[in-house]
PDB file of N, CA and C in Angstrom:
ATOM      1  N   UNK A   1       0.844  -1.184   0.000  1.00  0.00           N
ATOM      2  CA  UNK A   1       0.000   0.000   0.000  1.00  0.00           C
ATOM      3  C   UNK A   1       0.887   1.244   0.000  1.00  0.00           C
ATOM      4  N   UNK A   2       0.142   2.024  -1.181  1.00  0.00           N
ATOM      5  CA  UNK A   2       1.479   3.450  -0.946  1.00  0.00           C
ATOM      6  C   UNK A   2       0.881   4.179   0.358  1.00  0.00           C
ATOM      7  N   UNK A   3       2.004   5.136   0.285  1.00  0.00           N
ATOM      8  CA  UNK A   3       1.385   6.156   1.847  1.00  0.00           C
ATOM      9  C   UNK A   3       1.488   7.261   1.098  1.00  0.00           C
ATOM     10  N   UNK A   4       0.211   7.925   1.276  1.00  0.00           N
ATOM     11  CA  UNK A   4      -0.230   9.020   0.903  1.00  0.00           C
ATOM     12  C   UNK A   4       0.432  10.124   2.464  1.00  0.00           C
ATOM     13  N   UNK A   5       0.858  11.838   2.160  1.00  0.00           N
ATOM     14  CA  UNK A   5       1.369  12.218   3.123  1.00  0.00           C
ATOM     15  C   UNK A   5       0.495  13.431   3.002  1.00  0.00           C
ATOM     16  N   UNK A   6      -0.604  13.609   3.804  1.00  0.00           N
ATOM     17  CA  UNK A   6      -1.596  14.488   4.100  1.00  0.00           C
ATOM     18  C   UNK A   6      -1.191  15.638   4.486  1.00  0.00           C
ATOM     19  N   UNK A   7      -1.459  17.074   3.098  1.00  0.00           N
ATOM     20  CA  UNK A   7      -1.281  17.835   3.358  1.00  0.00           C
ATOM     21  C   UNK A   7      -1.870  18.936   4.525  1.00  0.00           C
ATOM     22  N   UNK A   8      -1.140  18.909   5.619  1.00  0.00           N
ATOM     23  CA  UNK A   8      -1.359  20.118   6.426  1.00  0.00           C
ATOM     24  C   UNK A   8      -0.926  21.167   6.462  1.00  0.00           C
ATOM     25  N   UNK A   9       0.596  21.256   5.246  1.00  0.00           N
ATOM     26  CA  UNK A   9       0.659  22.361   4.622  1.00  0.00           C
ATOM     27  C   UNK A   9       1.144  22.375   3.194  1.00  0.00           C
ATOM     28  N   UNK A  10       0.267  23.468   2.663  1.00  0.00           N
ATOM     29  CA  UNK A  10       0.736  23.144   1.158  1.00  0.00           C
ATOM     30  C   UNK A  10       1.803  23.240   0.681  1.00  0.00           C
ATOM     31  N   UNK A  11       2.315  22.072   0.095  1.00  0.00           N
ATOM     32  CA  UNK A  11       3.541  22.562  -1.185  1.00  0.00           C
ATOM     33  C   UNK A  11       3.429  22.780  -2.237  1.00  0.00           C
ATOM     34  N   UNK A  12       2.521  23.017  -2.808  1.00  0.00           N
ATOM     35  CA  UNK A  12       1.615  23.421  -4.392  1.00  0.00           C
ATOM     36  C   UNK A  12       2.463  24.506  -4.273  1.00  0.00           C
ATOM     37  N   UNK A  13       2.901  25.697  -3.459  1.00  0.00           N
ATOM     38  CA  UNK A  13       3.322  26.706  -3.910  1.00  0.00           C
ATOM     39  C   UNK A  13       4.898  26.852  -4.551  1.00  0.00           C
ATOM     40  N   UNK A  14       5.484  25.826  -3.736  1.00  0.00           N
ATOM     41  CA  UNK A  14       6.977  25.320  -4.096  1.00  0.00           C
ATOM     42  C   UNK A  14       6.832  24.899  -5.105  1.00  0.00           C
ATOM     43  N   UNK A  15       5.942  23.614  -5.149  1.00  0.00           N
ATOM     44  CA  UNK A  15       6.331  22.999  -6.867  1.00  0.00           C
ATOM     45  C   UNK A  15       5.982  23.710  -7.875  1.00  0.00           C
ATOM     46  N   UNK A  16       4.935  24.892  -8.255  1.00  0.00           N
ATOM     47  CA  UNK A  16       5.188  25.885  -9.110  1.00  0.00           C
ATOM     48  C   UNK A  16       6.040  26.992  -9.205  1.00  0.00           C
ATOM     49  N   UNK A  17       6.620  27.308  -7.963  1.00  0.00           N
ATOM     50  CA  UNK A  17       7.956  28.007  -8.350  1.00  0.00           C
ATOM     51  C   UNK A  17       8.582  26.897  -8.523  1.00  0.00           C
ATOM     52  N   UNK A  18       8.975  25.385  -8.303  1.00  0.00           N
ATOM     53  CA  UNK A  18       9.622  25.182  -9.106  1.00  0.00           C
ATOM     54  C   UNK A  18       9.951  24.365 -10.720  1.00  0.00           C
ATOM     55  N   UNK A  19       8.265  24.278 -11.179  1.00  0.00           N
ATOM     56  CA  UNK A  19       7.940  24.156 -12.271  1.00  0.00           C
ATOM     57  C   UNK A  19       8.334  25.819 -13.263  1.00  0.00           C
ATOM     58  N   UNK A  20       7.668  26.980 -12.814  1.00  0.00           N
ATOM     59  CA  UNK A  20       7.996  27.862 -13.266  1.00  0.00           C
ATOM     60  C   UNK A  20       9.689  28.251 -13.603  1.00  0.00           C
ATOM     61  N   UNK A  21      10.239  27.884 -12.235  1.00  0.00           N
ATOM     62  CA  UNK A  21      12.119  28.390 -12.585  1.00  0.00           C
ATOM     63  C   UNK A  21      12.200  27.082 -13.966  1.00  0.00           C
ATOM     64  N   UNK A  22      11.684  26.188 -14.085  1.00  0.00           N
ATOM     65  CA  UNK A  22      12.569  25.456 -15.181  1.00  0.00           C
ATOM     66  C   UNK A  22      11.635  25.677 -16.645  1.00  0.00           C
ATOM     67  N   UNK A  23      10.836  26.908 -16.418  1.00  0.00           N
ATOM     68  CA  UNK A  23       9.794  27.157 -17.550  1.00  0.00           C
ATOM     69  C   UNK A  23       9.145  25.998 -18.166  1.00  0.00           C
ATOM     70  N   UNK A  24       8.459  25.088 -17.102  1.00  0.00           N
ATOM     71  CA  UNK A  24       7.311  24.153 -17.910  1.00  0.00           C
ATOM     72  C   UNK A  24       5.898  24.822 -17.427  1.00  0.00           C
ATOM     73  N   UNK A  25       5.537  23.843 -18.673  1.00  0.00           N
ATOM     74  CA  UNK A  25       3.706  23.961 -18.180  1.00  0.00           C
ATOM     75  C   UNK A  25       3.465  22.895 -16.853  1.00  0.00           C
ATOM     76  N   UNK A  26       2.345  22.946 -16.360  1.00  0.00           N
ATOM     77  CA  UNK A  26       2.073  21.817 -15.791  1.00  0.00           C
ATOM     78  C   UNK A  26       1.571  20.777 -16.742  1.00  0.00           C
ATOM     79  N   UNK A  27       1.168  20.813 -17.806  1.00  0.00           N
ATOM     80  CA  UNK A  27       0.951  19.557 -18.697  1.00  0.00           C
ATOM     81  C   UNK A  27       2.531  19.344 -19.082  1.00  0.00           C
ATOM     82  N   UNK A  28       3.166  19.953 -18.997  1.00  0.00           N
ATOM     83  CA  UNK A  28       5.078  19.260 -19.312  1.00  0.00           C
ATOM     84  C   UNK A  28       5.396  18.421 -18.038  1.00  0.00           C
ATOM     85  N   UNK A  29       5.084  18.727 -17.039  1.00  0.00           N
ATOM     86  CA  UNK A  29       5.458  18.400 -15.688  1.00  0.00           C
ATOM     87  C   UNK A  29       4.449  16.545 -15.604  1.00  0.00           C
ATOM     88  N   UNK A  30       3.268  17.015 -16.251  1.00  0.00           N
ATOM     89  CA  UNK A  30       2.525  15.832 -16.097  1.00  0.00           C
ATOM     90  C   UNK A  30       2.806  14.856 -16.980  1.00  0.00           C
ATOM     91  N   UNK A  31       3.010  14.874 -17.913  1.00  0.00           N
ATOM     92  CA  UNK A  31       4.127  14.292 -19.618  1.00  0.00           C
ATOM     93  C   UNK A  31       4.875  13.792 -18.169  1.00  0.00           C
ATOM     94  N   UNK A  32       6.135  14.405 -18.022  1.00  0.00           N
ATOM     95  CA  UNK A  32       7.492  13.832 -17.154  1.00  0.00           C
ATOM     96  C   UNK A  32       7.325  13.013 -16.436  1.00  0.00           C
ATOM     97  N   UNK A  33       6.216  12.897 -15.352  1.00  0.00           N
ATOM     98  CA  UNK A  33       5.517  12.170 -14.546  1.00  0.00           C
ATOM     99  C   UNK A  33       4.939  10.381 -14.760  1.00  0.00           C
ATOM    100  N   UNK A  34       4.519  10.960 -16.345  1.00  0.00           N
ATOM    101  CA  UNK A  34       3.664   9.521 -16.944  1.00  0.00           C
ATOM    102  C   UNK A  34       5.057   8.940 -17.522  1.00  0.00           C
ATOM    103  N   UNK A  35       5.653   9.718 -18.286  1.00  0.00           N
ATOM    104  CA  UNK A  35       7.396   8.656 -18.620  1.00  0.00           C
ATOM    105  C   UNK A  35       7.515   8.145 -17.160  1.00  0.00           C
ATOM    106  N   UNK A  36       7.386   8.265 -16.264  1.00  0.00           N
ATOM    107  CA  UNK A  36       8.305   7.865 -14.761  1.00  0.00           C
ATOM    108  C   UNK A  36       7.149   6.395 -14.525  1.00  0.00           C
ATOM    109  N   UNK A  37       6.129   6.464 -15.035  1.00  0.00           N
ATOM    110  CA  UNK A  37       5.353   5.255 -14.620  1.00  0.00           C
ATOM    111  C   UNK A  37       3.944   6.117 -14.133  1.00  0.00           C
ATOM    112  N   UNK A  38       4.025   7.617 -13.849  1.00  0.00           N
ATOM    113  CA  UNK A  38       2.968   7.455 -13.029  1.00  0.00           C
ATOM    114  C   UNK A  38       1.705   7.933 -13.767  1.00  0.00           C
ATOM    115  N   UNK A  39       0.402   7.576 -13.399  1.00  0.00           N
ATOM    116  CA  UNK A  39      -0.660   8.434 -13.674  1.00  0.00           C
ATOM    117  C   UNK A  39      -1.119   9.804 -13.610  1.00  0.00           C
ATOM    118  N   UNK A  40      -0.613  10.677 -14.342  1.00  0.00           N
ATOM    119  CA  UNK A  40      -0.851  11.540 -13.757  1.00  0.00           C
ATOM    120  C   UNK A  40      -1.057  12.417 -15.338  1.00  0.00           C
ATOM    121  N   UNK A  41      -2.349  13.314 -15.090  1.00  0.00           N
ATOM    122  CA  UNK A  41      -2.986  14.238 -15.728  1.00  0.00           C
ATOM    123  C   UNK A  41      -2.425  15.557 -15.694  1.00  0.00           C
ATOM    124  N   UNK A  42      -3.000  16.622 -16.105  1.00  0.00           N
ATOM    125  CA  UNK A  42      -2.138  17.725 -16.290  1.00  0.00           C
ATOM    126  C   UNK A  42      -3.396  18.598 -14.991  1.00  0.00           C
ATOM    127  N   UNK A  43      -5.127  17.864 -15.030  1.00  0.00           N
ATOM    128  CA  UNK A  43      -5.744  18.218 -14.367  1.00  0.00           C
ATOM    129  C   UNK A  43      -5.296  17.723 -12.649  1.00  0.00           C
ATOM    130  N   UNK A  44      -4.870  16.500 -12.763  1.00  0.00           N
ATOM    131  CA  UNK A  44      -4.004  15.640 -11.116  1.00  0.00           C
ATOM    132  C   UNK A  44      -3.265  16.597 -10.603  1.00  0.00           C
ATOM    133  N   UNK A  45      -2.094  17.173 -11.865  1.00  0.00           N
ATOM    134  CA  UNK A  45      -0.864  17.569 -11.308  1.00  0.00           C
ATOM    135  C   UNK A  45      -1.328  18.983 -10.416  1.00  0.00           C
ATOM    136  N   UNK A  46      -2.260  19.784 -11.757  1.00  0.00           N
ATOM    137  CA  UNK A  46      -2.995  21.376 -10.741  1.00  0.00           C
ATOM    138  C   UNK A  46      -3.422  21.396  -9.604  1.00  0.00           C
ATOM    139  N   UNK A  47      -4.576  20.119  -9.434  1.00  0.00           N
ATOM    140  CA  UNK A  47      -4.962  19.608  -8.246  1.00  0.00           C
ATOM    141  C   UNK A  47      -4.121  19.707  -6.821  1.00  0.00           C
ATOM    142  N   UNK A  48      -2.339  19.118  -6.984  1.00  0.00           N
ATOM    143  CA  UNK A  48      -1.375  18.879  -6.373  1.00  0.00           C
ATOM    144  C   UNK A  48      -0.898  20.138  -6.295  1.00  0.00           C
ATOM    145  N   UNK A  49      -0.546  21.717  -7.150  1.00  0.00           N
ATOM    146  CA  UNK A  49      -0.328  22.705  -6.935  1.00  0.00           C
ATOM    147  C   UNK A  49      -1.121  23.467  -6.271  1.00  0.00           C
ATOM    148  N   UNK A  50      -2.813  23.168  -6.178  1.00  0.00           N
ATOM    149  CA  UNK A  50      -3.572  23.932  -5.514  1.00  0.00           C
ATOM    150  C   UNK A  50      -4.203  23.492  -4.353  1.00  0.00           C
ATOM    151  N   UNK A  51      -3.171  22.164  -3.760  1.00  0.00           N
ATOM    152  CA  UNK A  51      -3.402  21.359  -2.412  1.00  0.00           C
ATOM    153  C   UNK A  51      -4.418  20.930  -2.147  1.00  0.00           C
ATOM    154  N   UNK A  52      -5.420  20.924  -3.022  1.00  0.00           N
ATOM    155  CA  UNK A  52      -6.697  19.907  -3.213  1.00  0.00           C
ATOM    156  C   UNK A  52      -6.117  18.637  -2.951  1.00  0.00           C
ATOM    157  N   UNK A  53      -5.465  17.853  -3.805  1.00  0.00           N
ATOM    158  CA  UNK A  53      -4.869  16.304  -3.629  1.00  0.00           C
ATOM    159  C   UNK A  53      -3.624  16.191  -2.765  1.00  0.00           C
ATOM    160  N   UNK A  54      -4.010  15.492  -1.820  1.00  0.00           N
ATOM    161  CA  UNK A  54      -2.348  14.795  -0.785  1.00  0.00           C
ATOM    162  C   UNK A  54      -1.576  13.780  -1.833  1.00  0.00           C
ATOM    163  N   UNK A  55      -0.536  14.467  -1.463  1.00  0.00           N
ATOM    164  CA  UNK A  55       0.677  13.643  -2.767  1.00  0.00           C
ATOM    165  C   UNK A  55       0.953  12.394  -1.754  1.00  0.00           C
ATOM    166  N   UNK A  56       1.325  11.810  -2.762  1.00  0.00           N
ATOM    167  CA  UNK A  56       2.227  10.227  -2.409  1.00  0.00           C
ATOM    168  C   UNK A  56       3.742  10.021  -2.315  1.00  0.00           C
ATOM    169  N   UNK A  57       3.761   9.911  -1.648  1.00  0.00           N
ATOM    170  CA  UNK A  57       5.465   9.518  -1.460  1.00  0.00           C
ATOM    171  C   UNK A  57       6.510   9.641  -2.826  1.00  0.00           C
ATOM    172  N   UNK A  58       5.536   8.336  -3.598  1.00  0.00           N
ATOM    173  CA  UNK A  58       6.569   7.801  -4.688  1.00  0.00           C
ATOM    174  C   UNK A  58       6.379   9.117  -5.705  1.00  0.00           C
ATOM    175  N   UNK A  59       5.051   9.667  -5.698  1.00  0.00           N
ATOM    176  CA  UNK A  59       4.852  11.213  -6.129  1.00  0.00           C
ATOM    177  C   UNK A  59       6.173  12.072  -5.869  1.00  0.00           C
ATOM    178  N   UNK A  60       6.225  12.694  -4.937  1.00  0.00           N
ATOM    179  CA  UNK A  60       7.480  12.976  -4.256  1.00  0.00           C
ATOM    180  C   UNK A  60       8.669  13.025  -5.112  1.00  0.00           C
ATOM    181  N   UNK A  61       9.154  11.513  -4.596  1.00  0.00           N
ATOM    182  CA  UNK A  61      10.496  10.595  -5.514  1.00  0.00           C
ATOM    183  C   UNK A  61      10.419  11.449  -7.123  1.00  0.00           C
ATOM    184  N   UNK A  62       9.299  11.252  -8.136  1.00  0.00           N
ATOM    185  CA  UNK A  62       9.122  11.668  -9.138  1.00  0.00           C
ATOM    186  C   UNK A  62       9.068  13.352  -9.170  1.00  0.00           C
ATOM    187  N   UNK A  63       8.875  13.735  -8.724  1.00  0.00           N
ATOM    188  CA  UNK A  63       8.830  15.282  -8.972  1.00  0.00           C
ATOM    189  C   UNK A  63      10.669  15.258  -8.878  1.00  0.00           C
ATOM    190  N   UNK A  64      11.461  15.068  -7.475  1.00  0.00           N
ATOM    191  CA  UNK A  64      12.073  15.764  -7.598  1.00  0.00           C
ATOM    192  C   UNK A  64      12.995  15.296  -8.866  1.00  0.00           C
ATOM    193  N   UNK A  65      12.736  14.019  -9.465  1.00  0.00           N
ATOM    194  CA  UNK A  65      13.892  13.994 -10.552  1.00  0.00           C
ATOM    195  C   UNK A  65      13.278  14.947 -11.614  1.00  0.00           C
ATOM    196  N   UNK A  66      12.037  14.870 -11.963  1.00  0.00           N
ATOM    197  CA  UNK A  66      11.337  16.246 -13.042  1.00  0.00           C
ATOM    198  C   UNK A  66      11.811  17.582 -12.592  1.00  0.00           C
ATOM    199  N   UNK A  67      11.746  17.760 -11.132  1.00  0.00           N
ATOM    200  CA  UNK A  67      12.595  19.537 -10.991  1.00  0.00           C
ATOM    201  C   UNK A  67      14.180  19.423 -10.636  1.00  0.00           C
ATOM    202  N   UNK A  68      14.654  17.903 -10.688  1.00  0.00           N
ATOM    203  CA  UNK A  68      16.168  18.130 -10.392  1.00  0.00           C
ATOM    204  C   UNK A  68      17.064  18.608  -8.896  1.00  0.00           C
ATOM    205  N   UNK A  69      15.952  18.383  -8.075  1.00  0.00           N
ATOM    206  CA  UNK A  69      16.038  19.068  -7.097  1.00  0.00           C
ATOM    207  C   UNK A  69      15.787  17.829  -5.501  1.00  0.00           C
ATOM    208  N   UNK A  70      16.303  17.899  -4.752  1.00  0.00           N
ATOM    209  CA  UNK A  70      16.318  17.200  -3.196  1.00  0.00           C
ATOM    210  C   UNK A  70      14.891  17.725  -2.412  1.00  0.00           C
ATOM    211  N   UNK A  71      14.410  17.175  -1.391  1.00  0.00           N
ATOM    212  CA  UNK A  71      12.903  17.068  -0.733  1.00  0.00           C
ATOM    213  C   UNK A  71      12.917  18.387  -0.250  1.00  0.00           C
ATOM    214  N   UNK A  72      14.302  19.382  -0.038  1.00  0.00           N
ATOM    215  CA  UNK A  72      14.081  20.393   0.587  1.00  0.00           C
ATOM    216  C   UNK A  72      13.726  21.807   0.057  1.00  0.00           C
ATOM    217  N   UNK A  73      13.290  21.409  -1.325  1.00  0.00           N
ATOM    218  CA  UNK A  73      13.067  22.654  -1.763  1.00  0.00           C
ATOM    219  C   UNK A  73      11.549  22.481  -2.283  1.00  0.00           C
ATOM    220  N   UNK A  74      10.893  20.974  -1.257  1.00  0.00           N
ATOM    221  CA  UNK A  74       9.470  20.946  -1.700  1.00  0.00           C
ATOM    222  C   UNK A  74       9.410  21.502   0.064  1.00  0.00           C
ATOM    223  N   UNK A  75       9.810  21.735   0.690  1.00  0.00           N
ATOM    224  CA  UNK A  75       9.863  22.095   2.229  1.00  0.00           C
ATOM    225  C   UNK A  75       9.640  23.505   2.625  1.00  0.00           C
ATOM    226  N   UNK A  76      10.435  24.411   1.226  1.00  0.00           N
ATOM    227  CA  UNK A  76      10.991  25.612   1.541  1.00  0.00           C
ATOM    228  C   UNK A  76       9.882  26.402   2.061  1.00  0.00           C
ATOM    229  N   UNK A  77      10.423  27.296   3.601  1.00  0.00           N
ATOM    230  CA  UNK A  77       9.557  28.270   3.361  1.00  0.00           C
ATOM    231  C   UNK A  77       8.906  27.740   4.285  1.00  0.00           C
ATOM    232  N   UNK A  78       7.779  26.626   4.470  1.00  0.00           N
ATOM    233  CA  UNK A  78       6.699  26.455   5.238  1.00  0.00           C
ATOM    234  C   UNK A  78       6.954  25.794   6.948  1.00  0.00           C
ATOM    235  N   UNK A  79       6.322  26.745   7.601  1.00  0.00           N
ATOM    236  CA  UNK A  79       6.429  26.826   9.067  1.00  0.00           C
ATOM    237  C   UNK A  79       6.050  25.455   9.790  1.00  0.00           C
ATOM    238  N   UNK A  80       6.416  25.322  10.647  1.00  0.00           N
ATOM    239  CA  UNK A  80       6.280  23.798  11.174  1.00  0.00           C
ATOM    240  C   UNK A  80       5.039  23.953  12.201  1.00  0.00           C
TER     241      UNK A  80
END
């Protein structure tokens, strides 16, 4: 069973700054996603920027190789 990690605070705002610094769409971001194995829509991925949907772990794993980037810059910024 995957583990879903329930947002109590959003990172939708991180992953579009850091979709934006590498100038994709979110349908580019969602493309990158489905090469990786996963399901994911361009409507899923917005969902995940506008903290409607709790991401998944292996979600996670996949973003950061699409932004190139370590867990801490899906972190940045938000207060504990």
């Amino acid at each position: 069973m995957e583990q879903k990690i329930k947002q109590d605070r959003c990172v939708g705002g991180n992953l579009r700054k850091l979709r934006m610094g590498l100038n994709m769409t979110q349908e580019q971001v969602s493309i990158q996603m489905q090469l990786q194995g996963f399901s994911m829509s361009r409507d899923y991925y917005a969902h995940i920027e506008n903290g409607t949907y709790n991401i998944r772990t292996s979600e996670l794993i996949g973003f950061c190789n699409v932004f190139q980037c370590d867990f801490n810059r899906f972190f940045a910024g938000l207060d504990i």
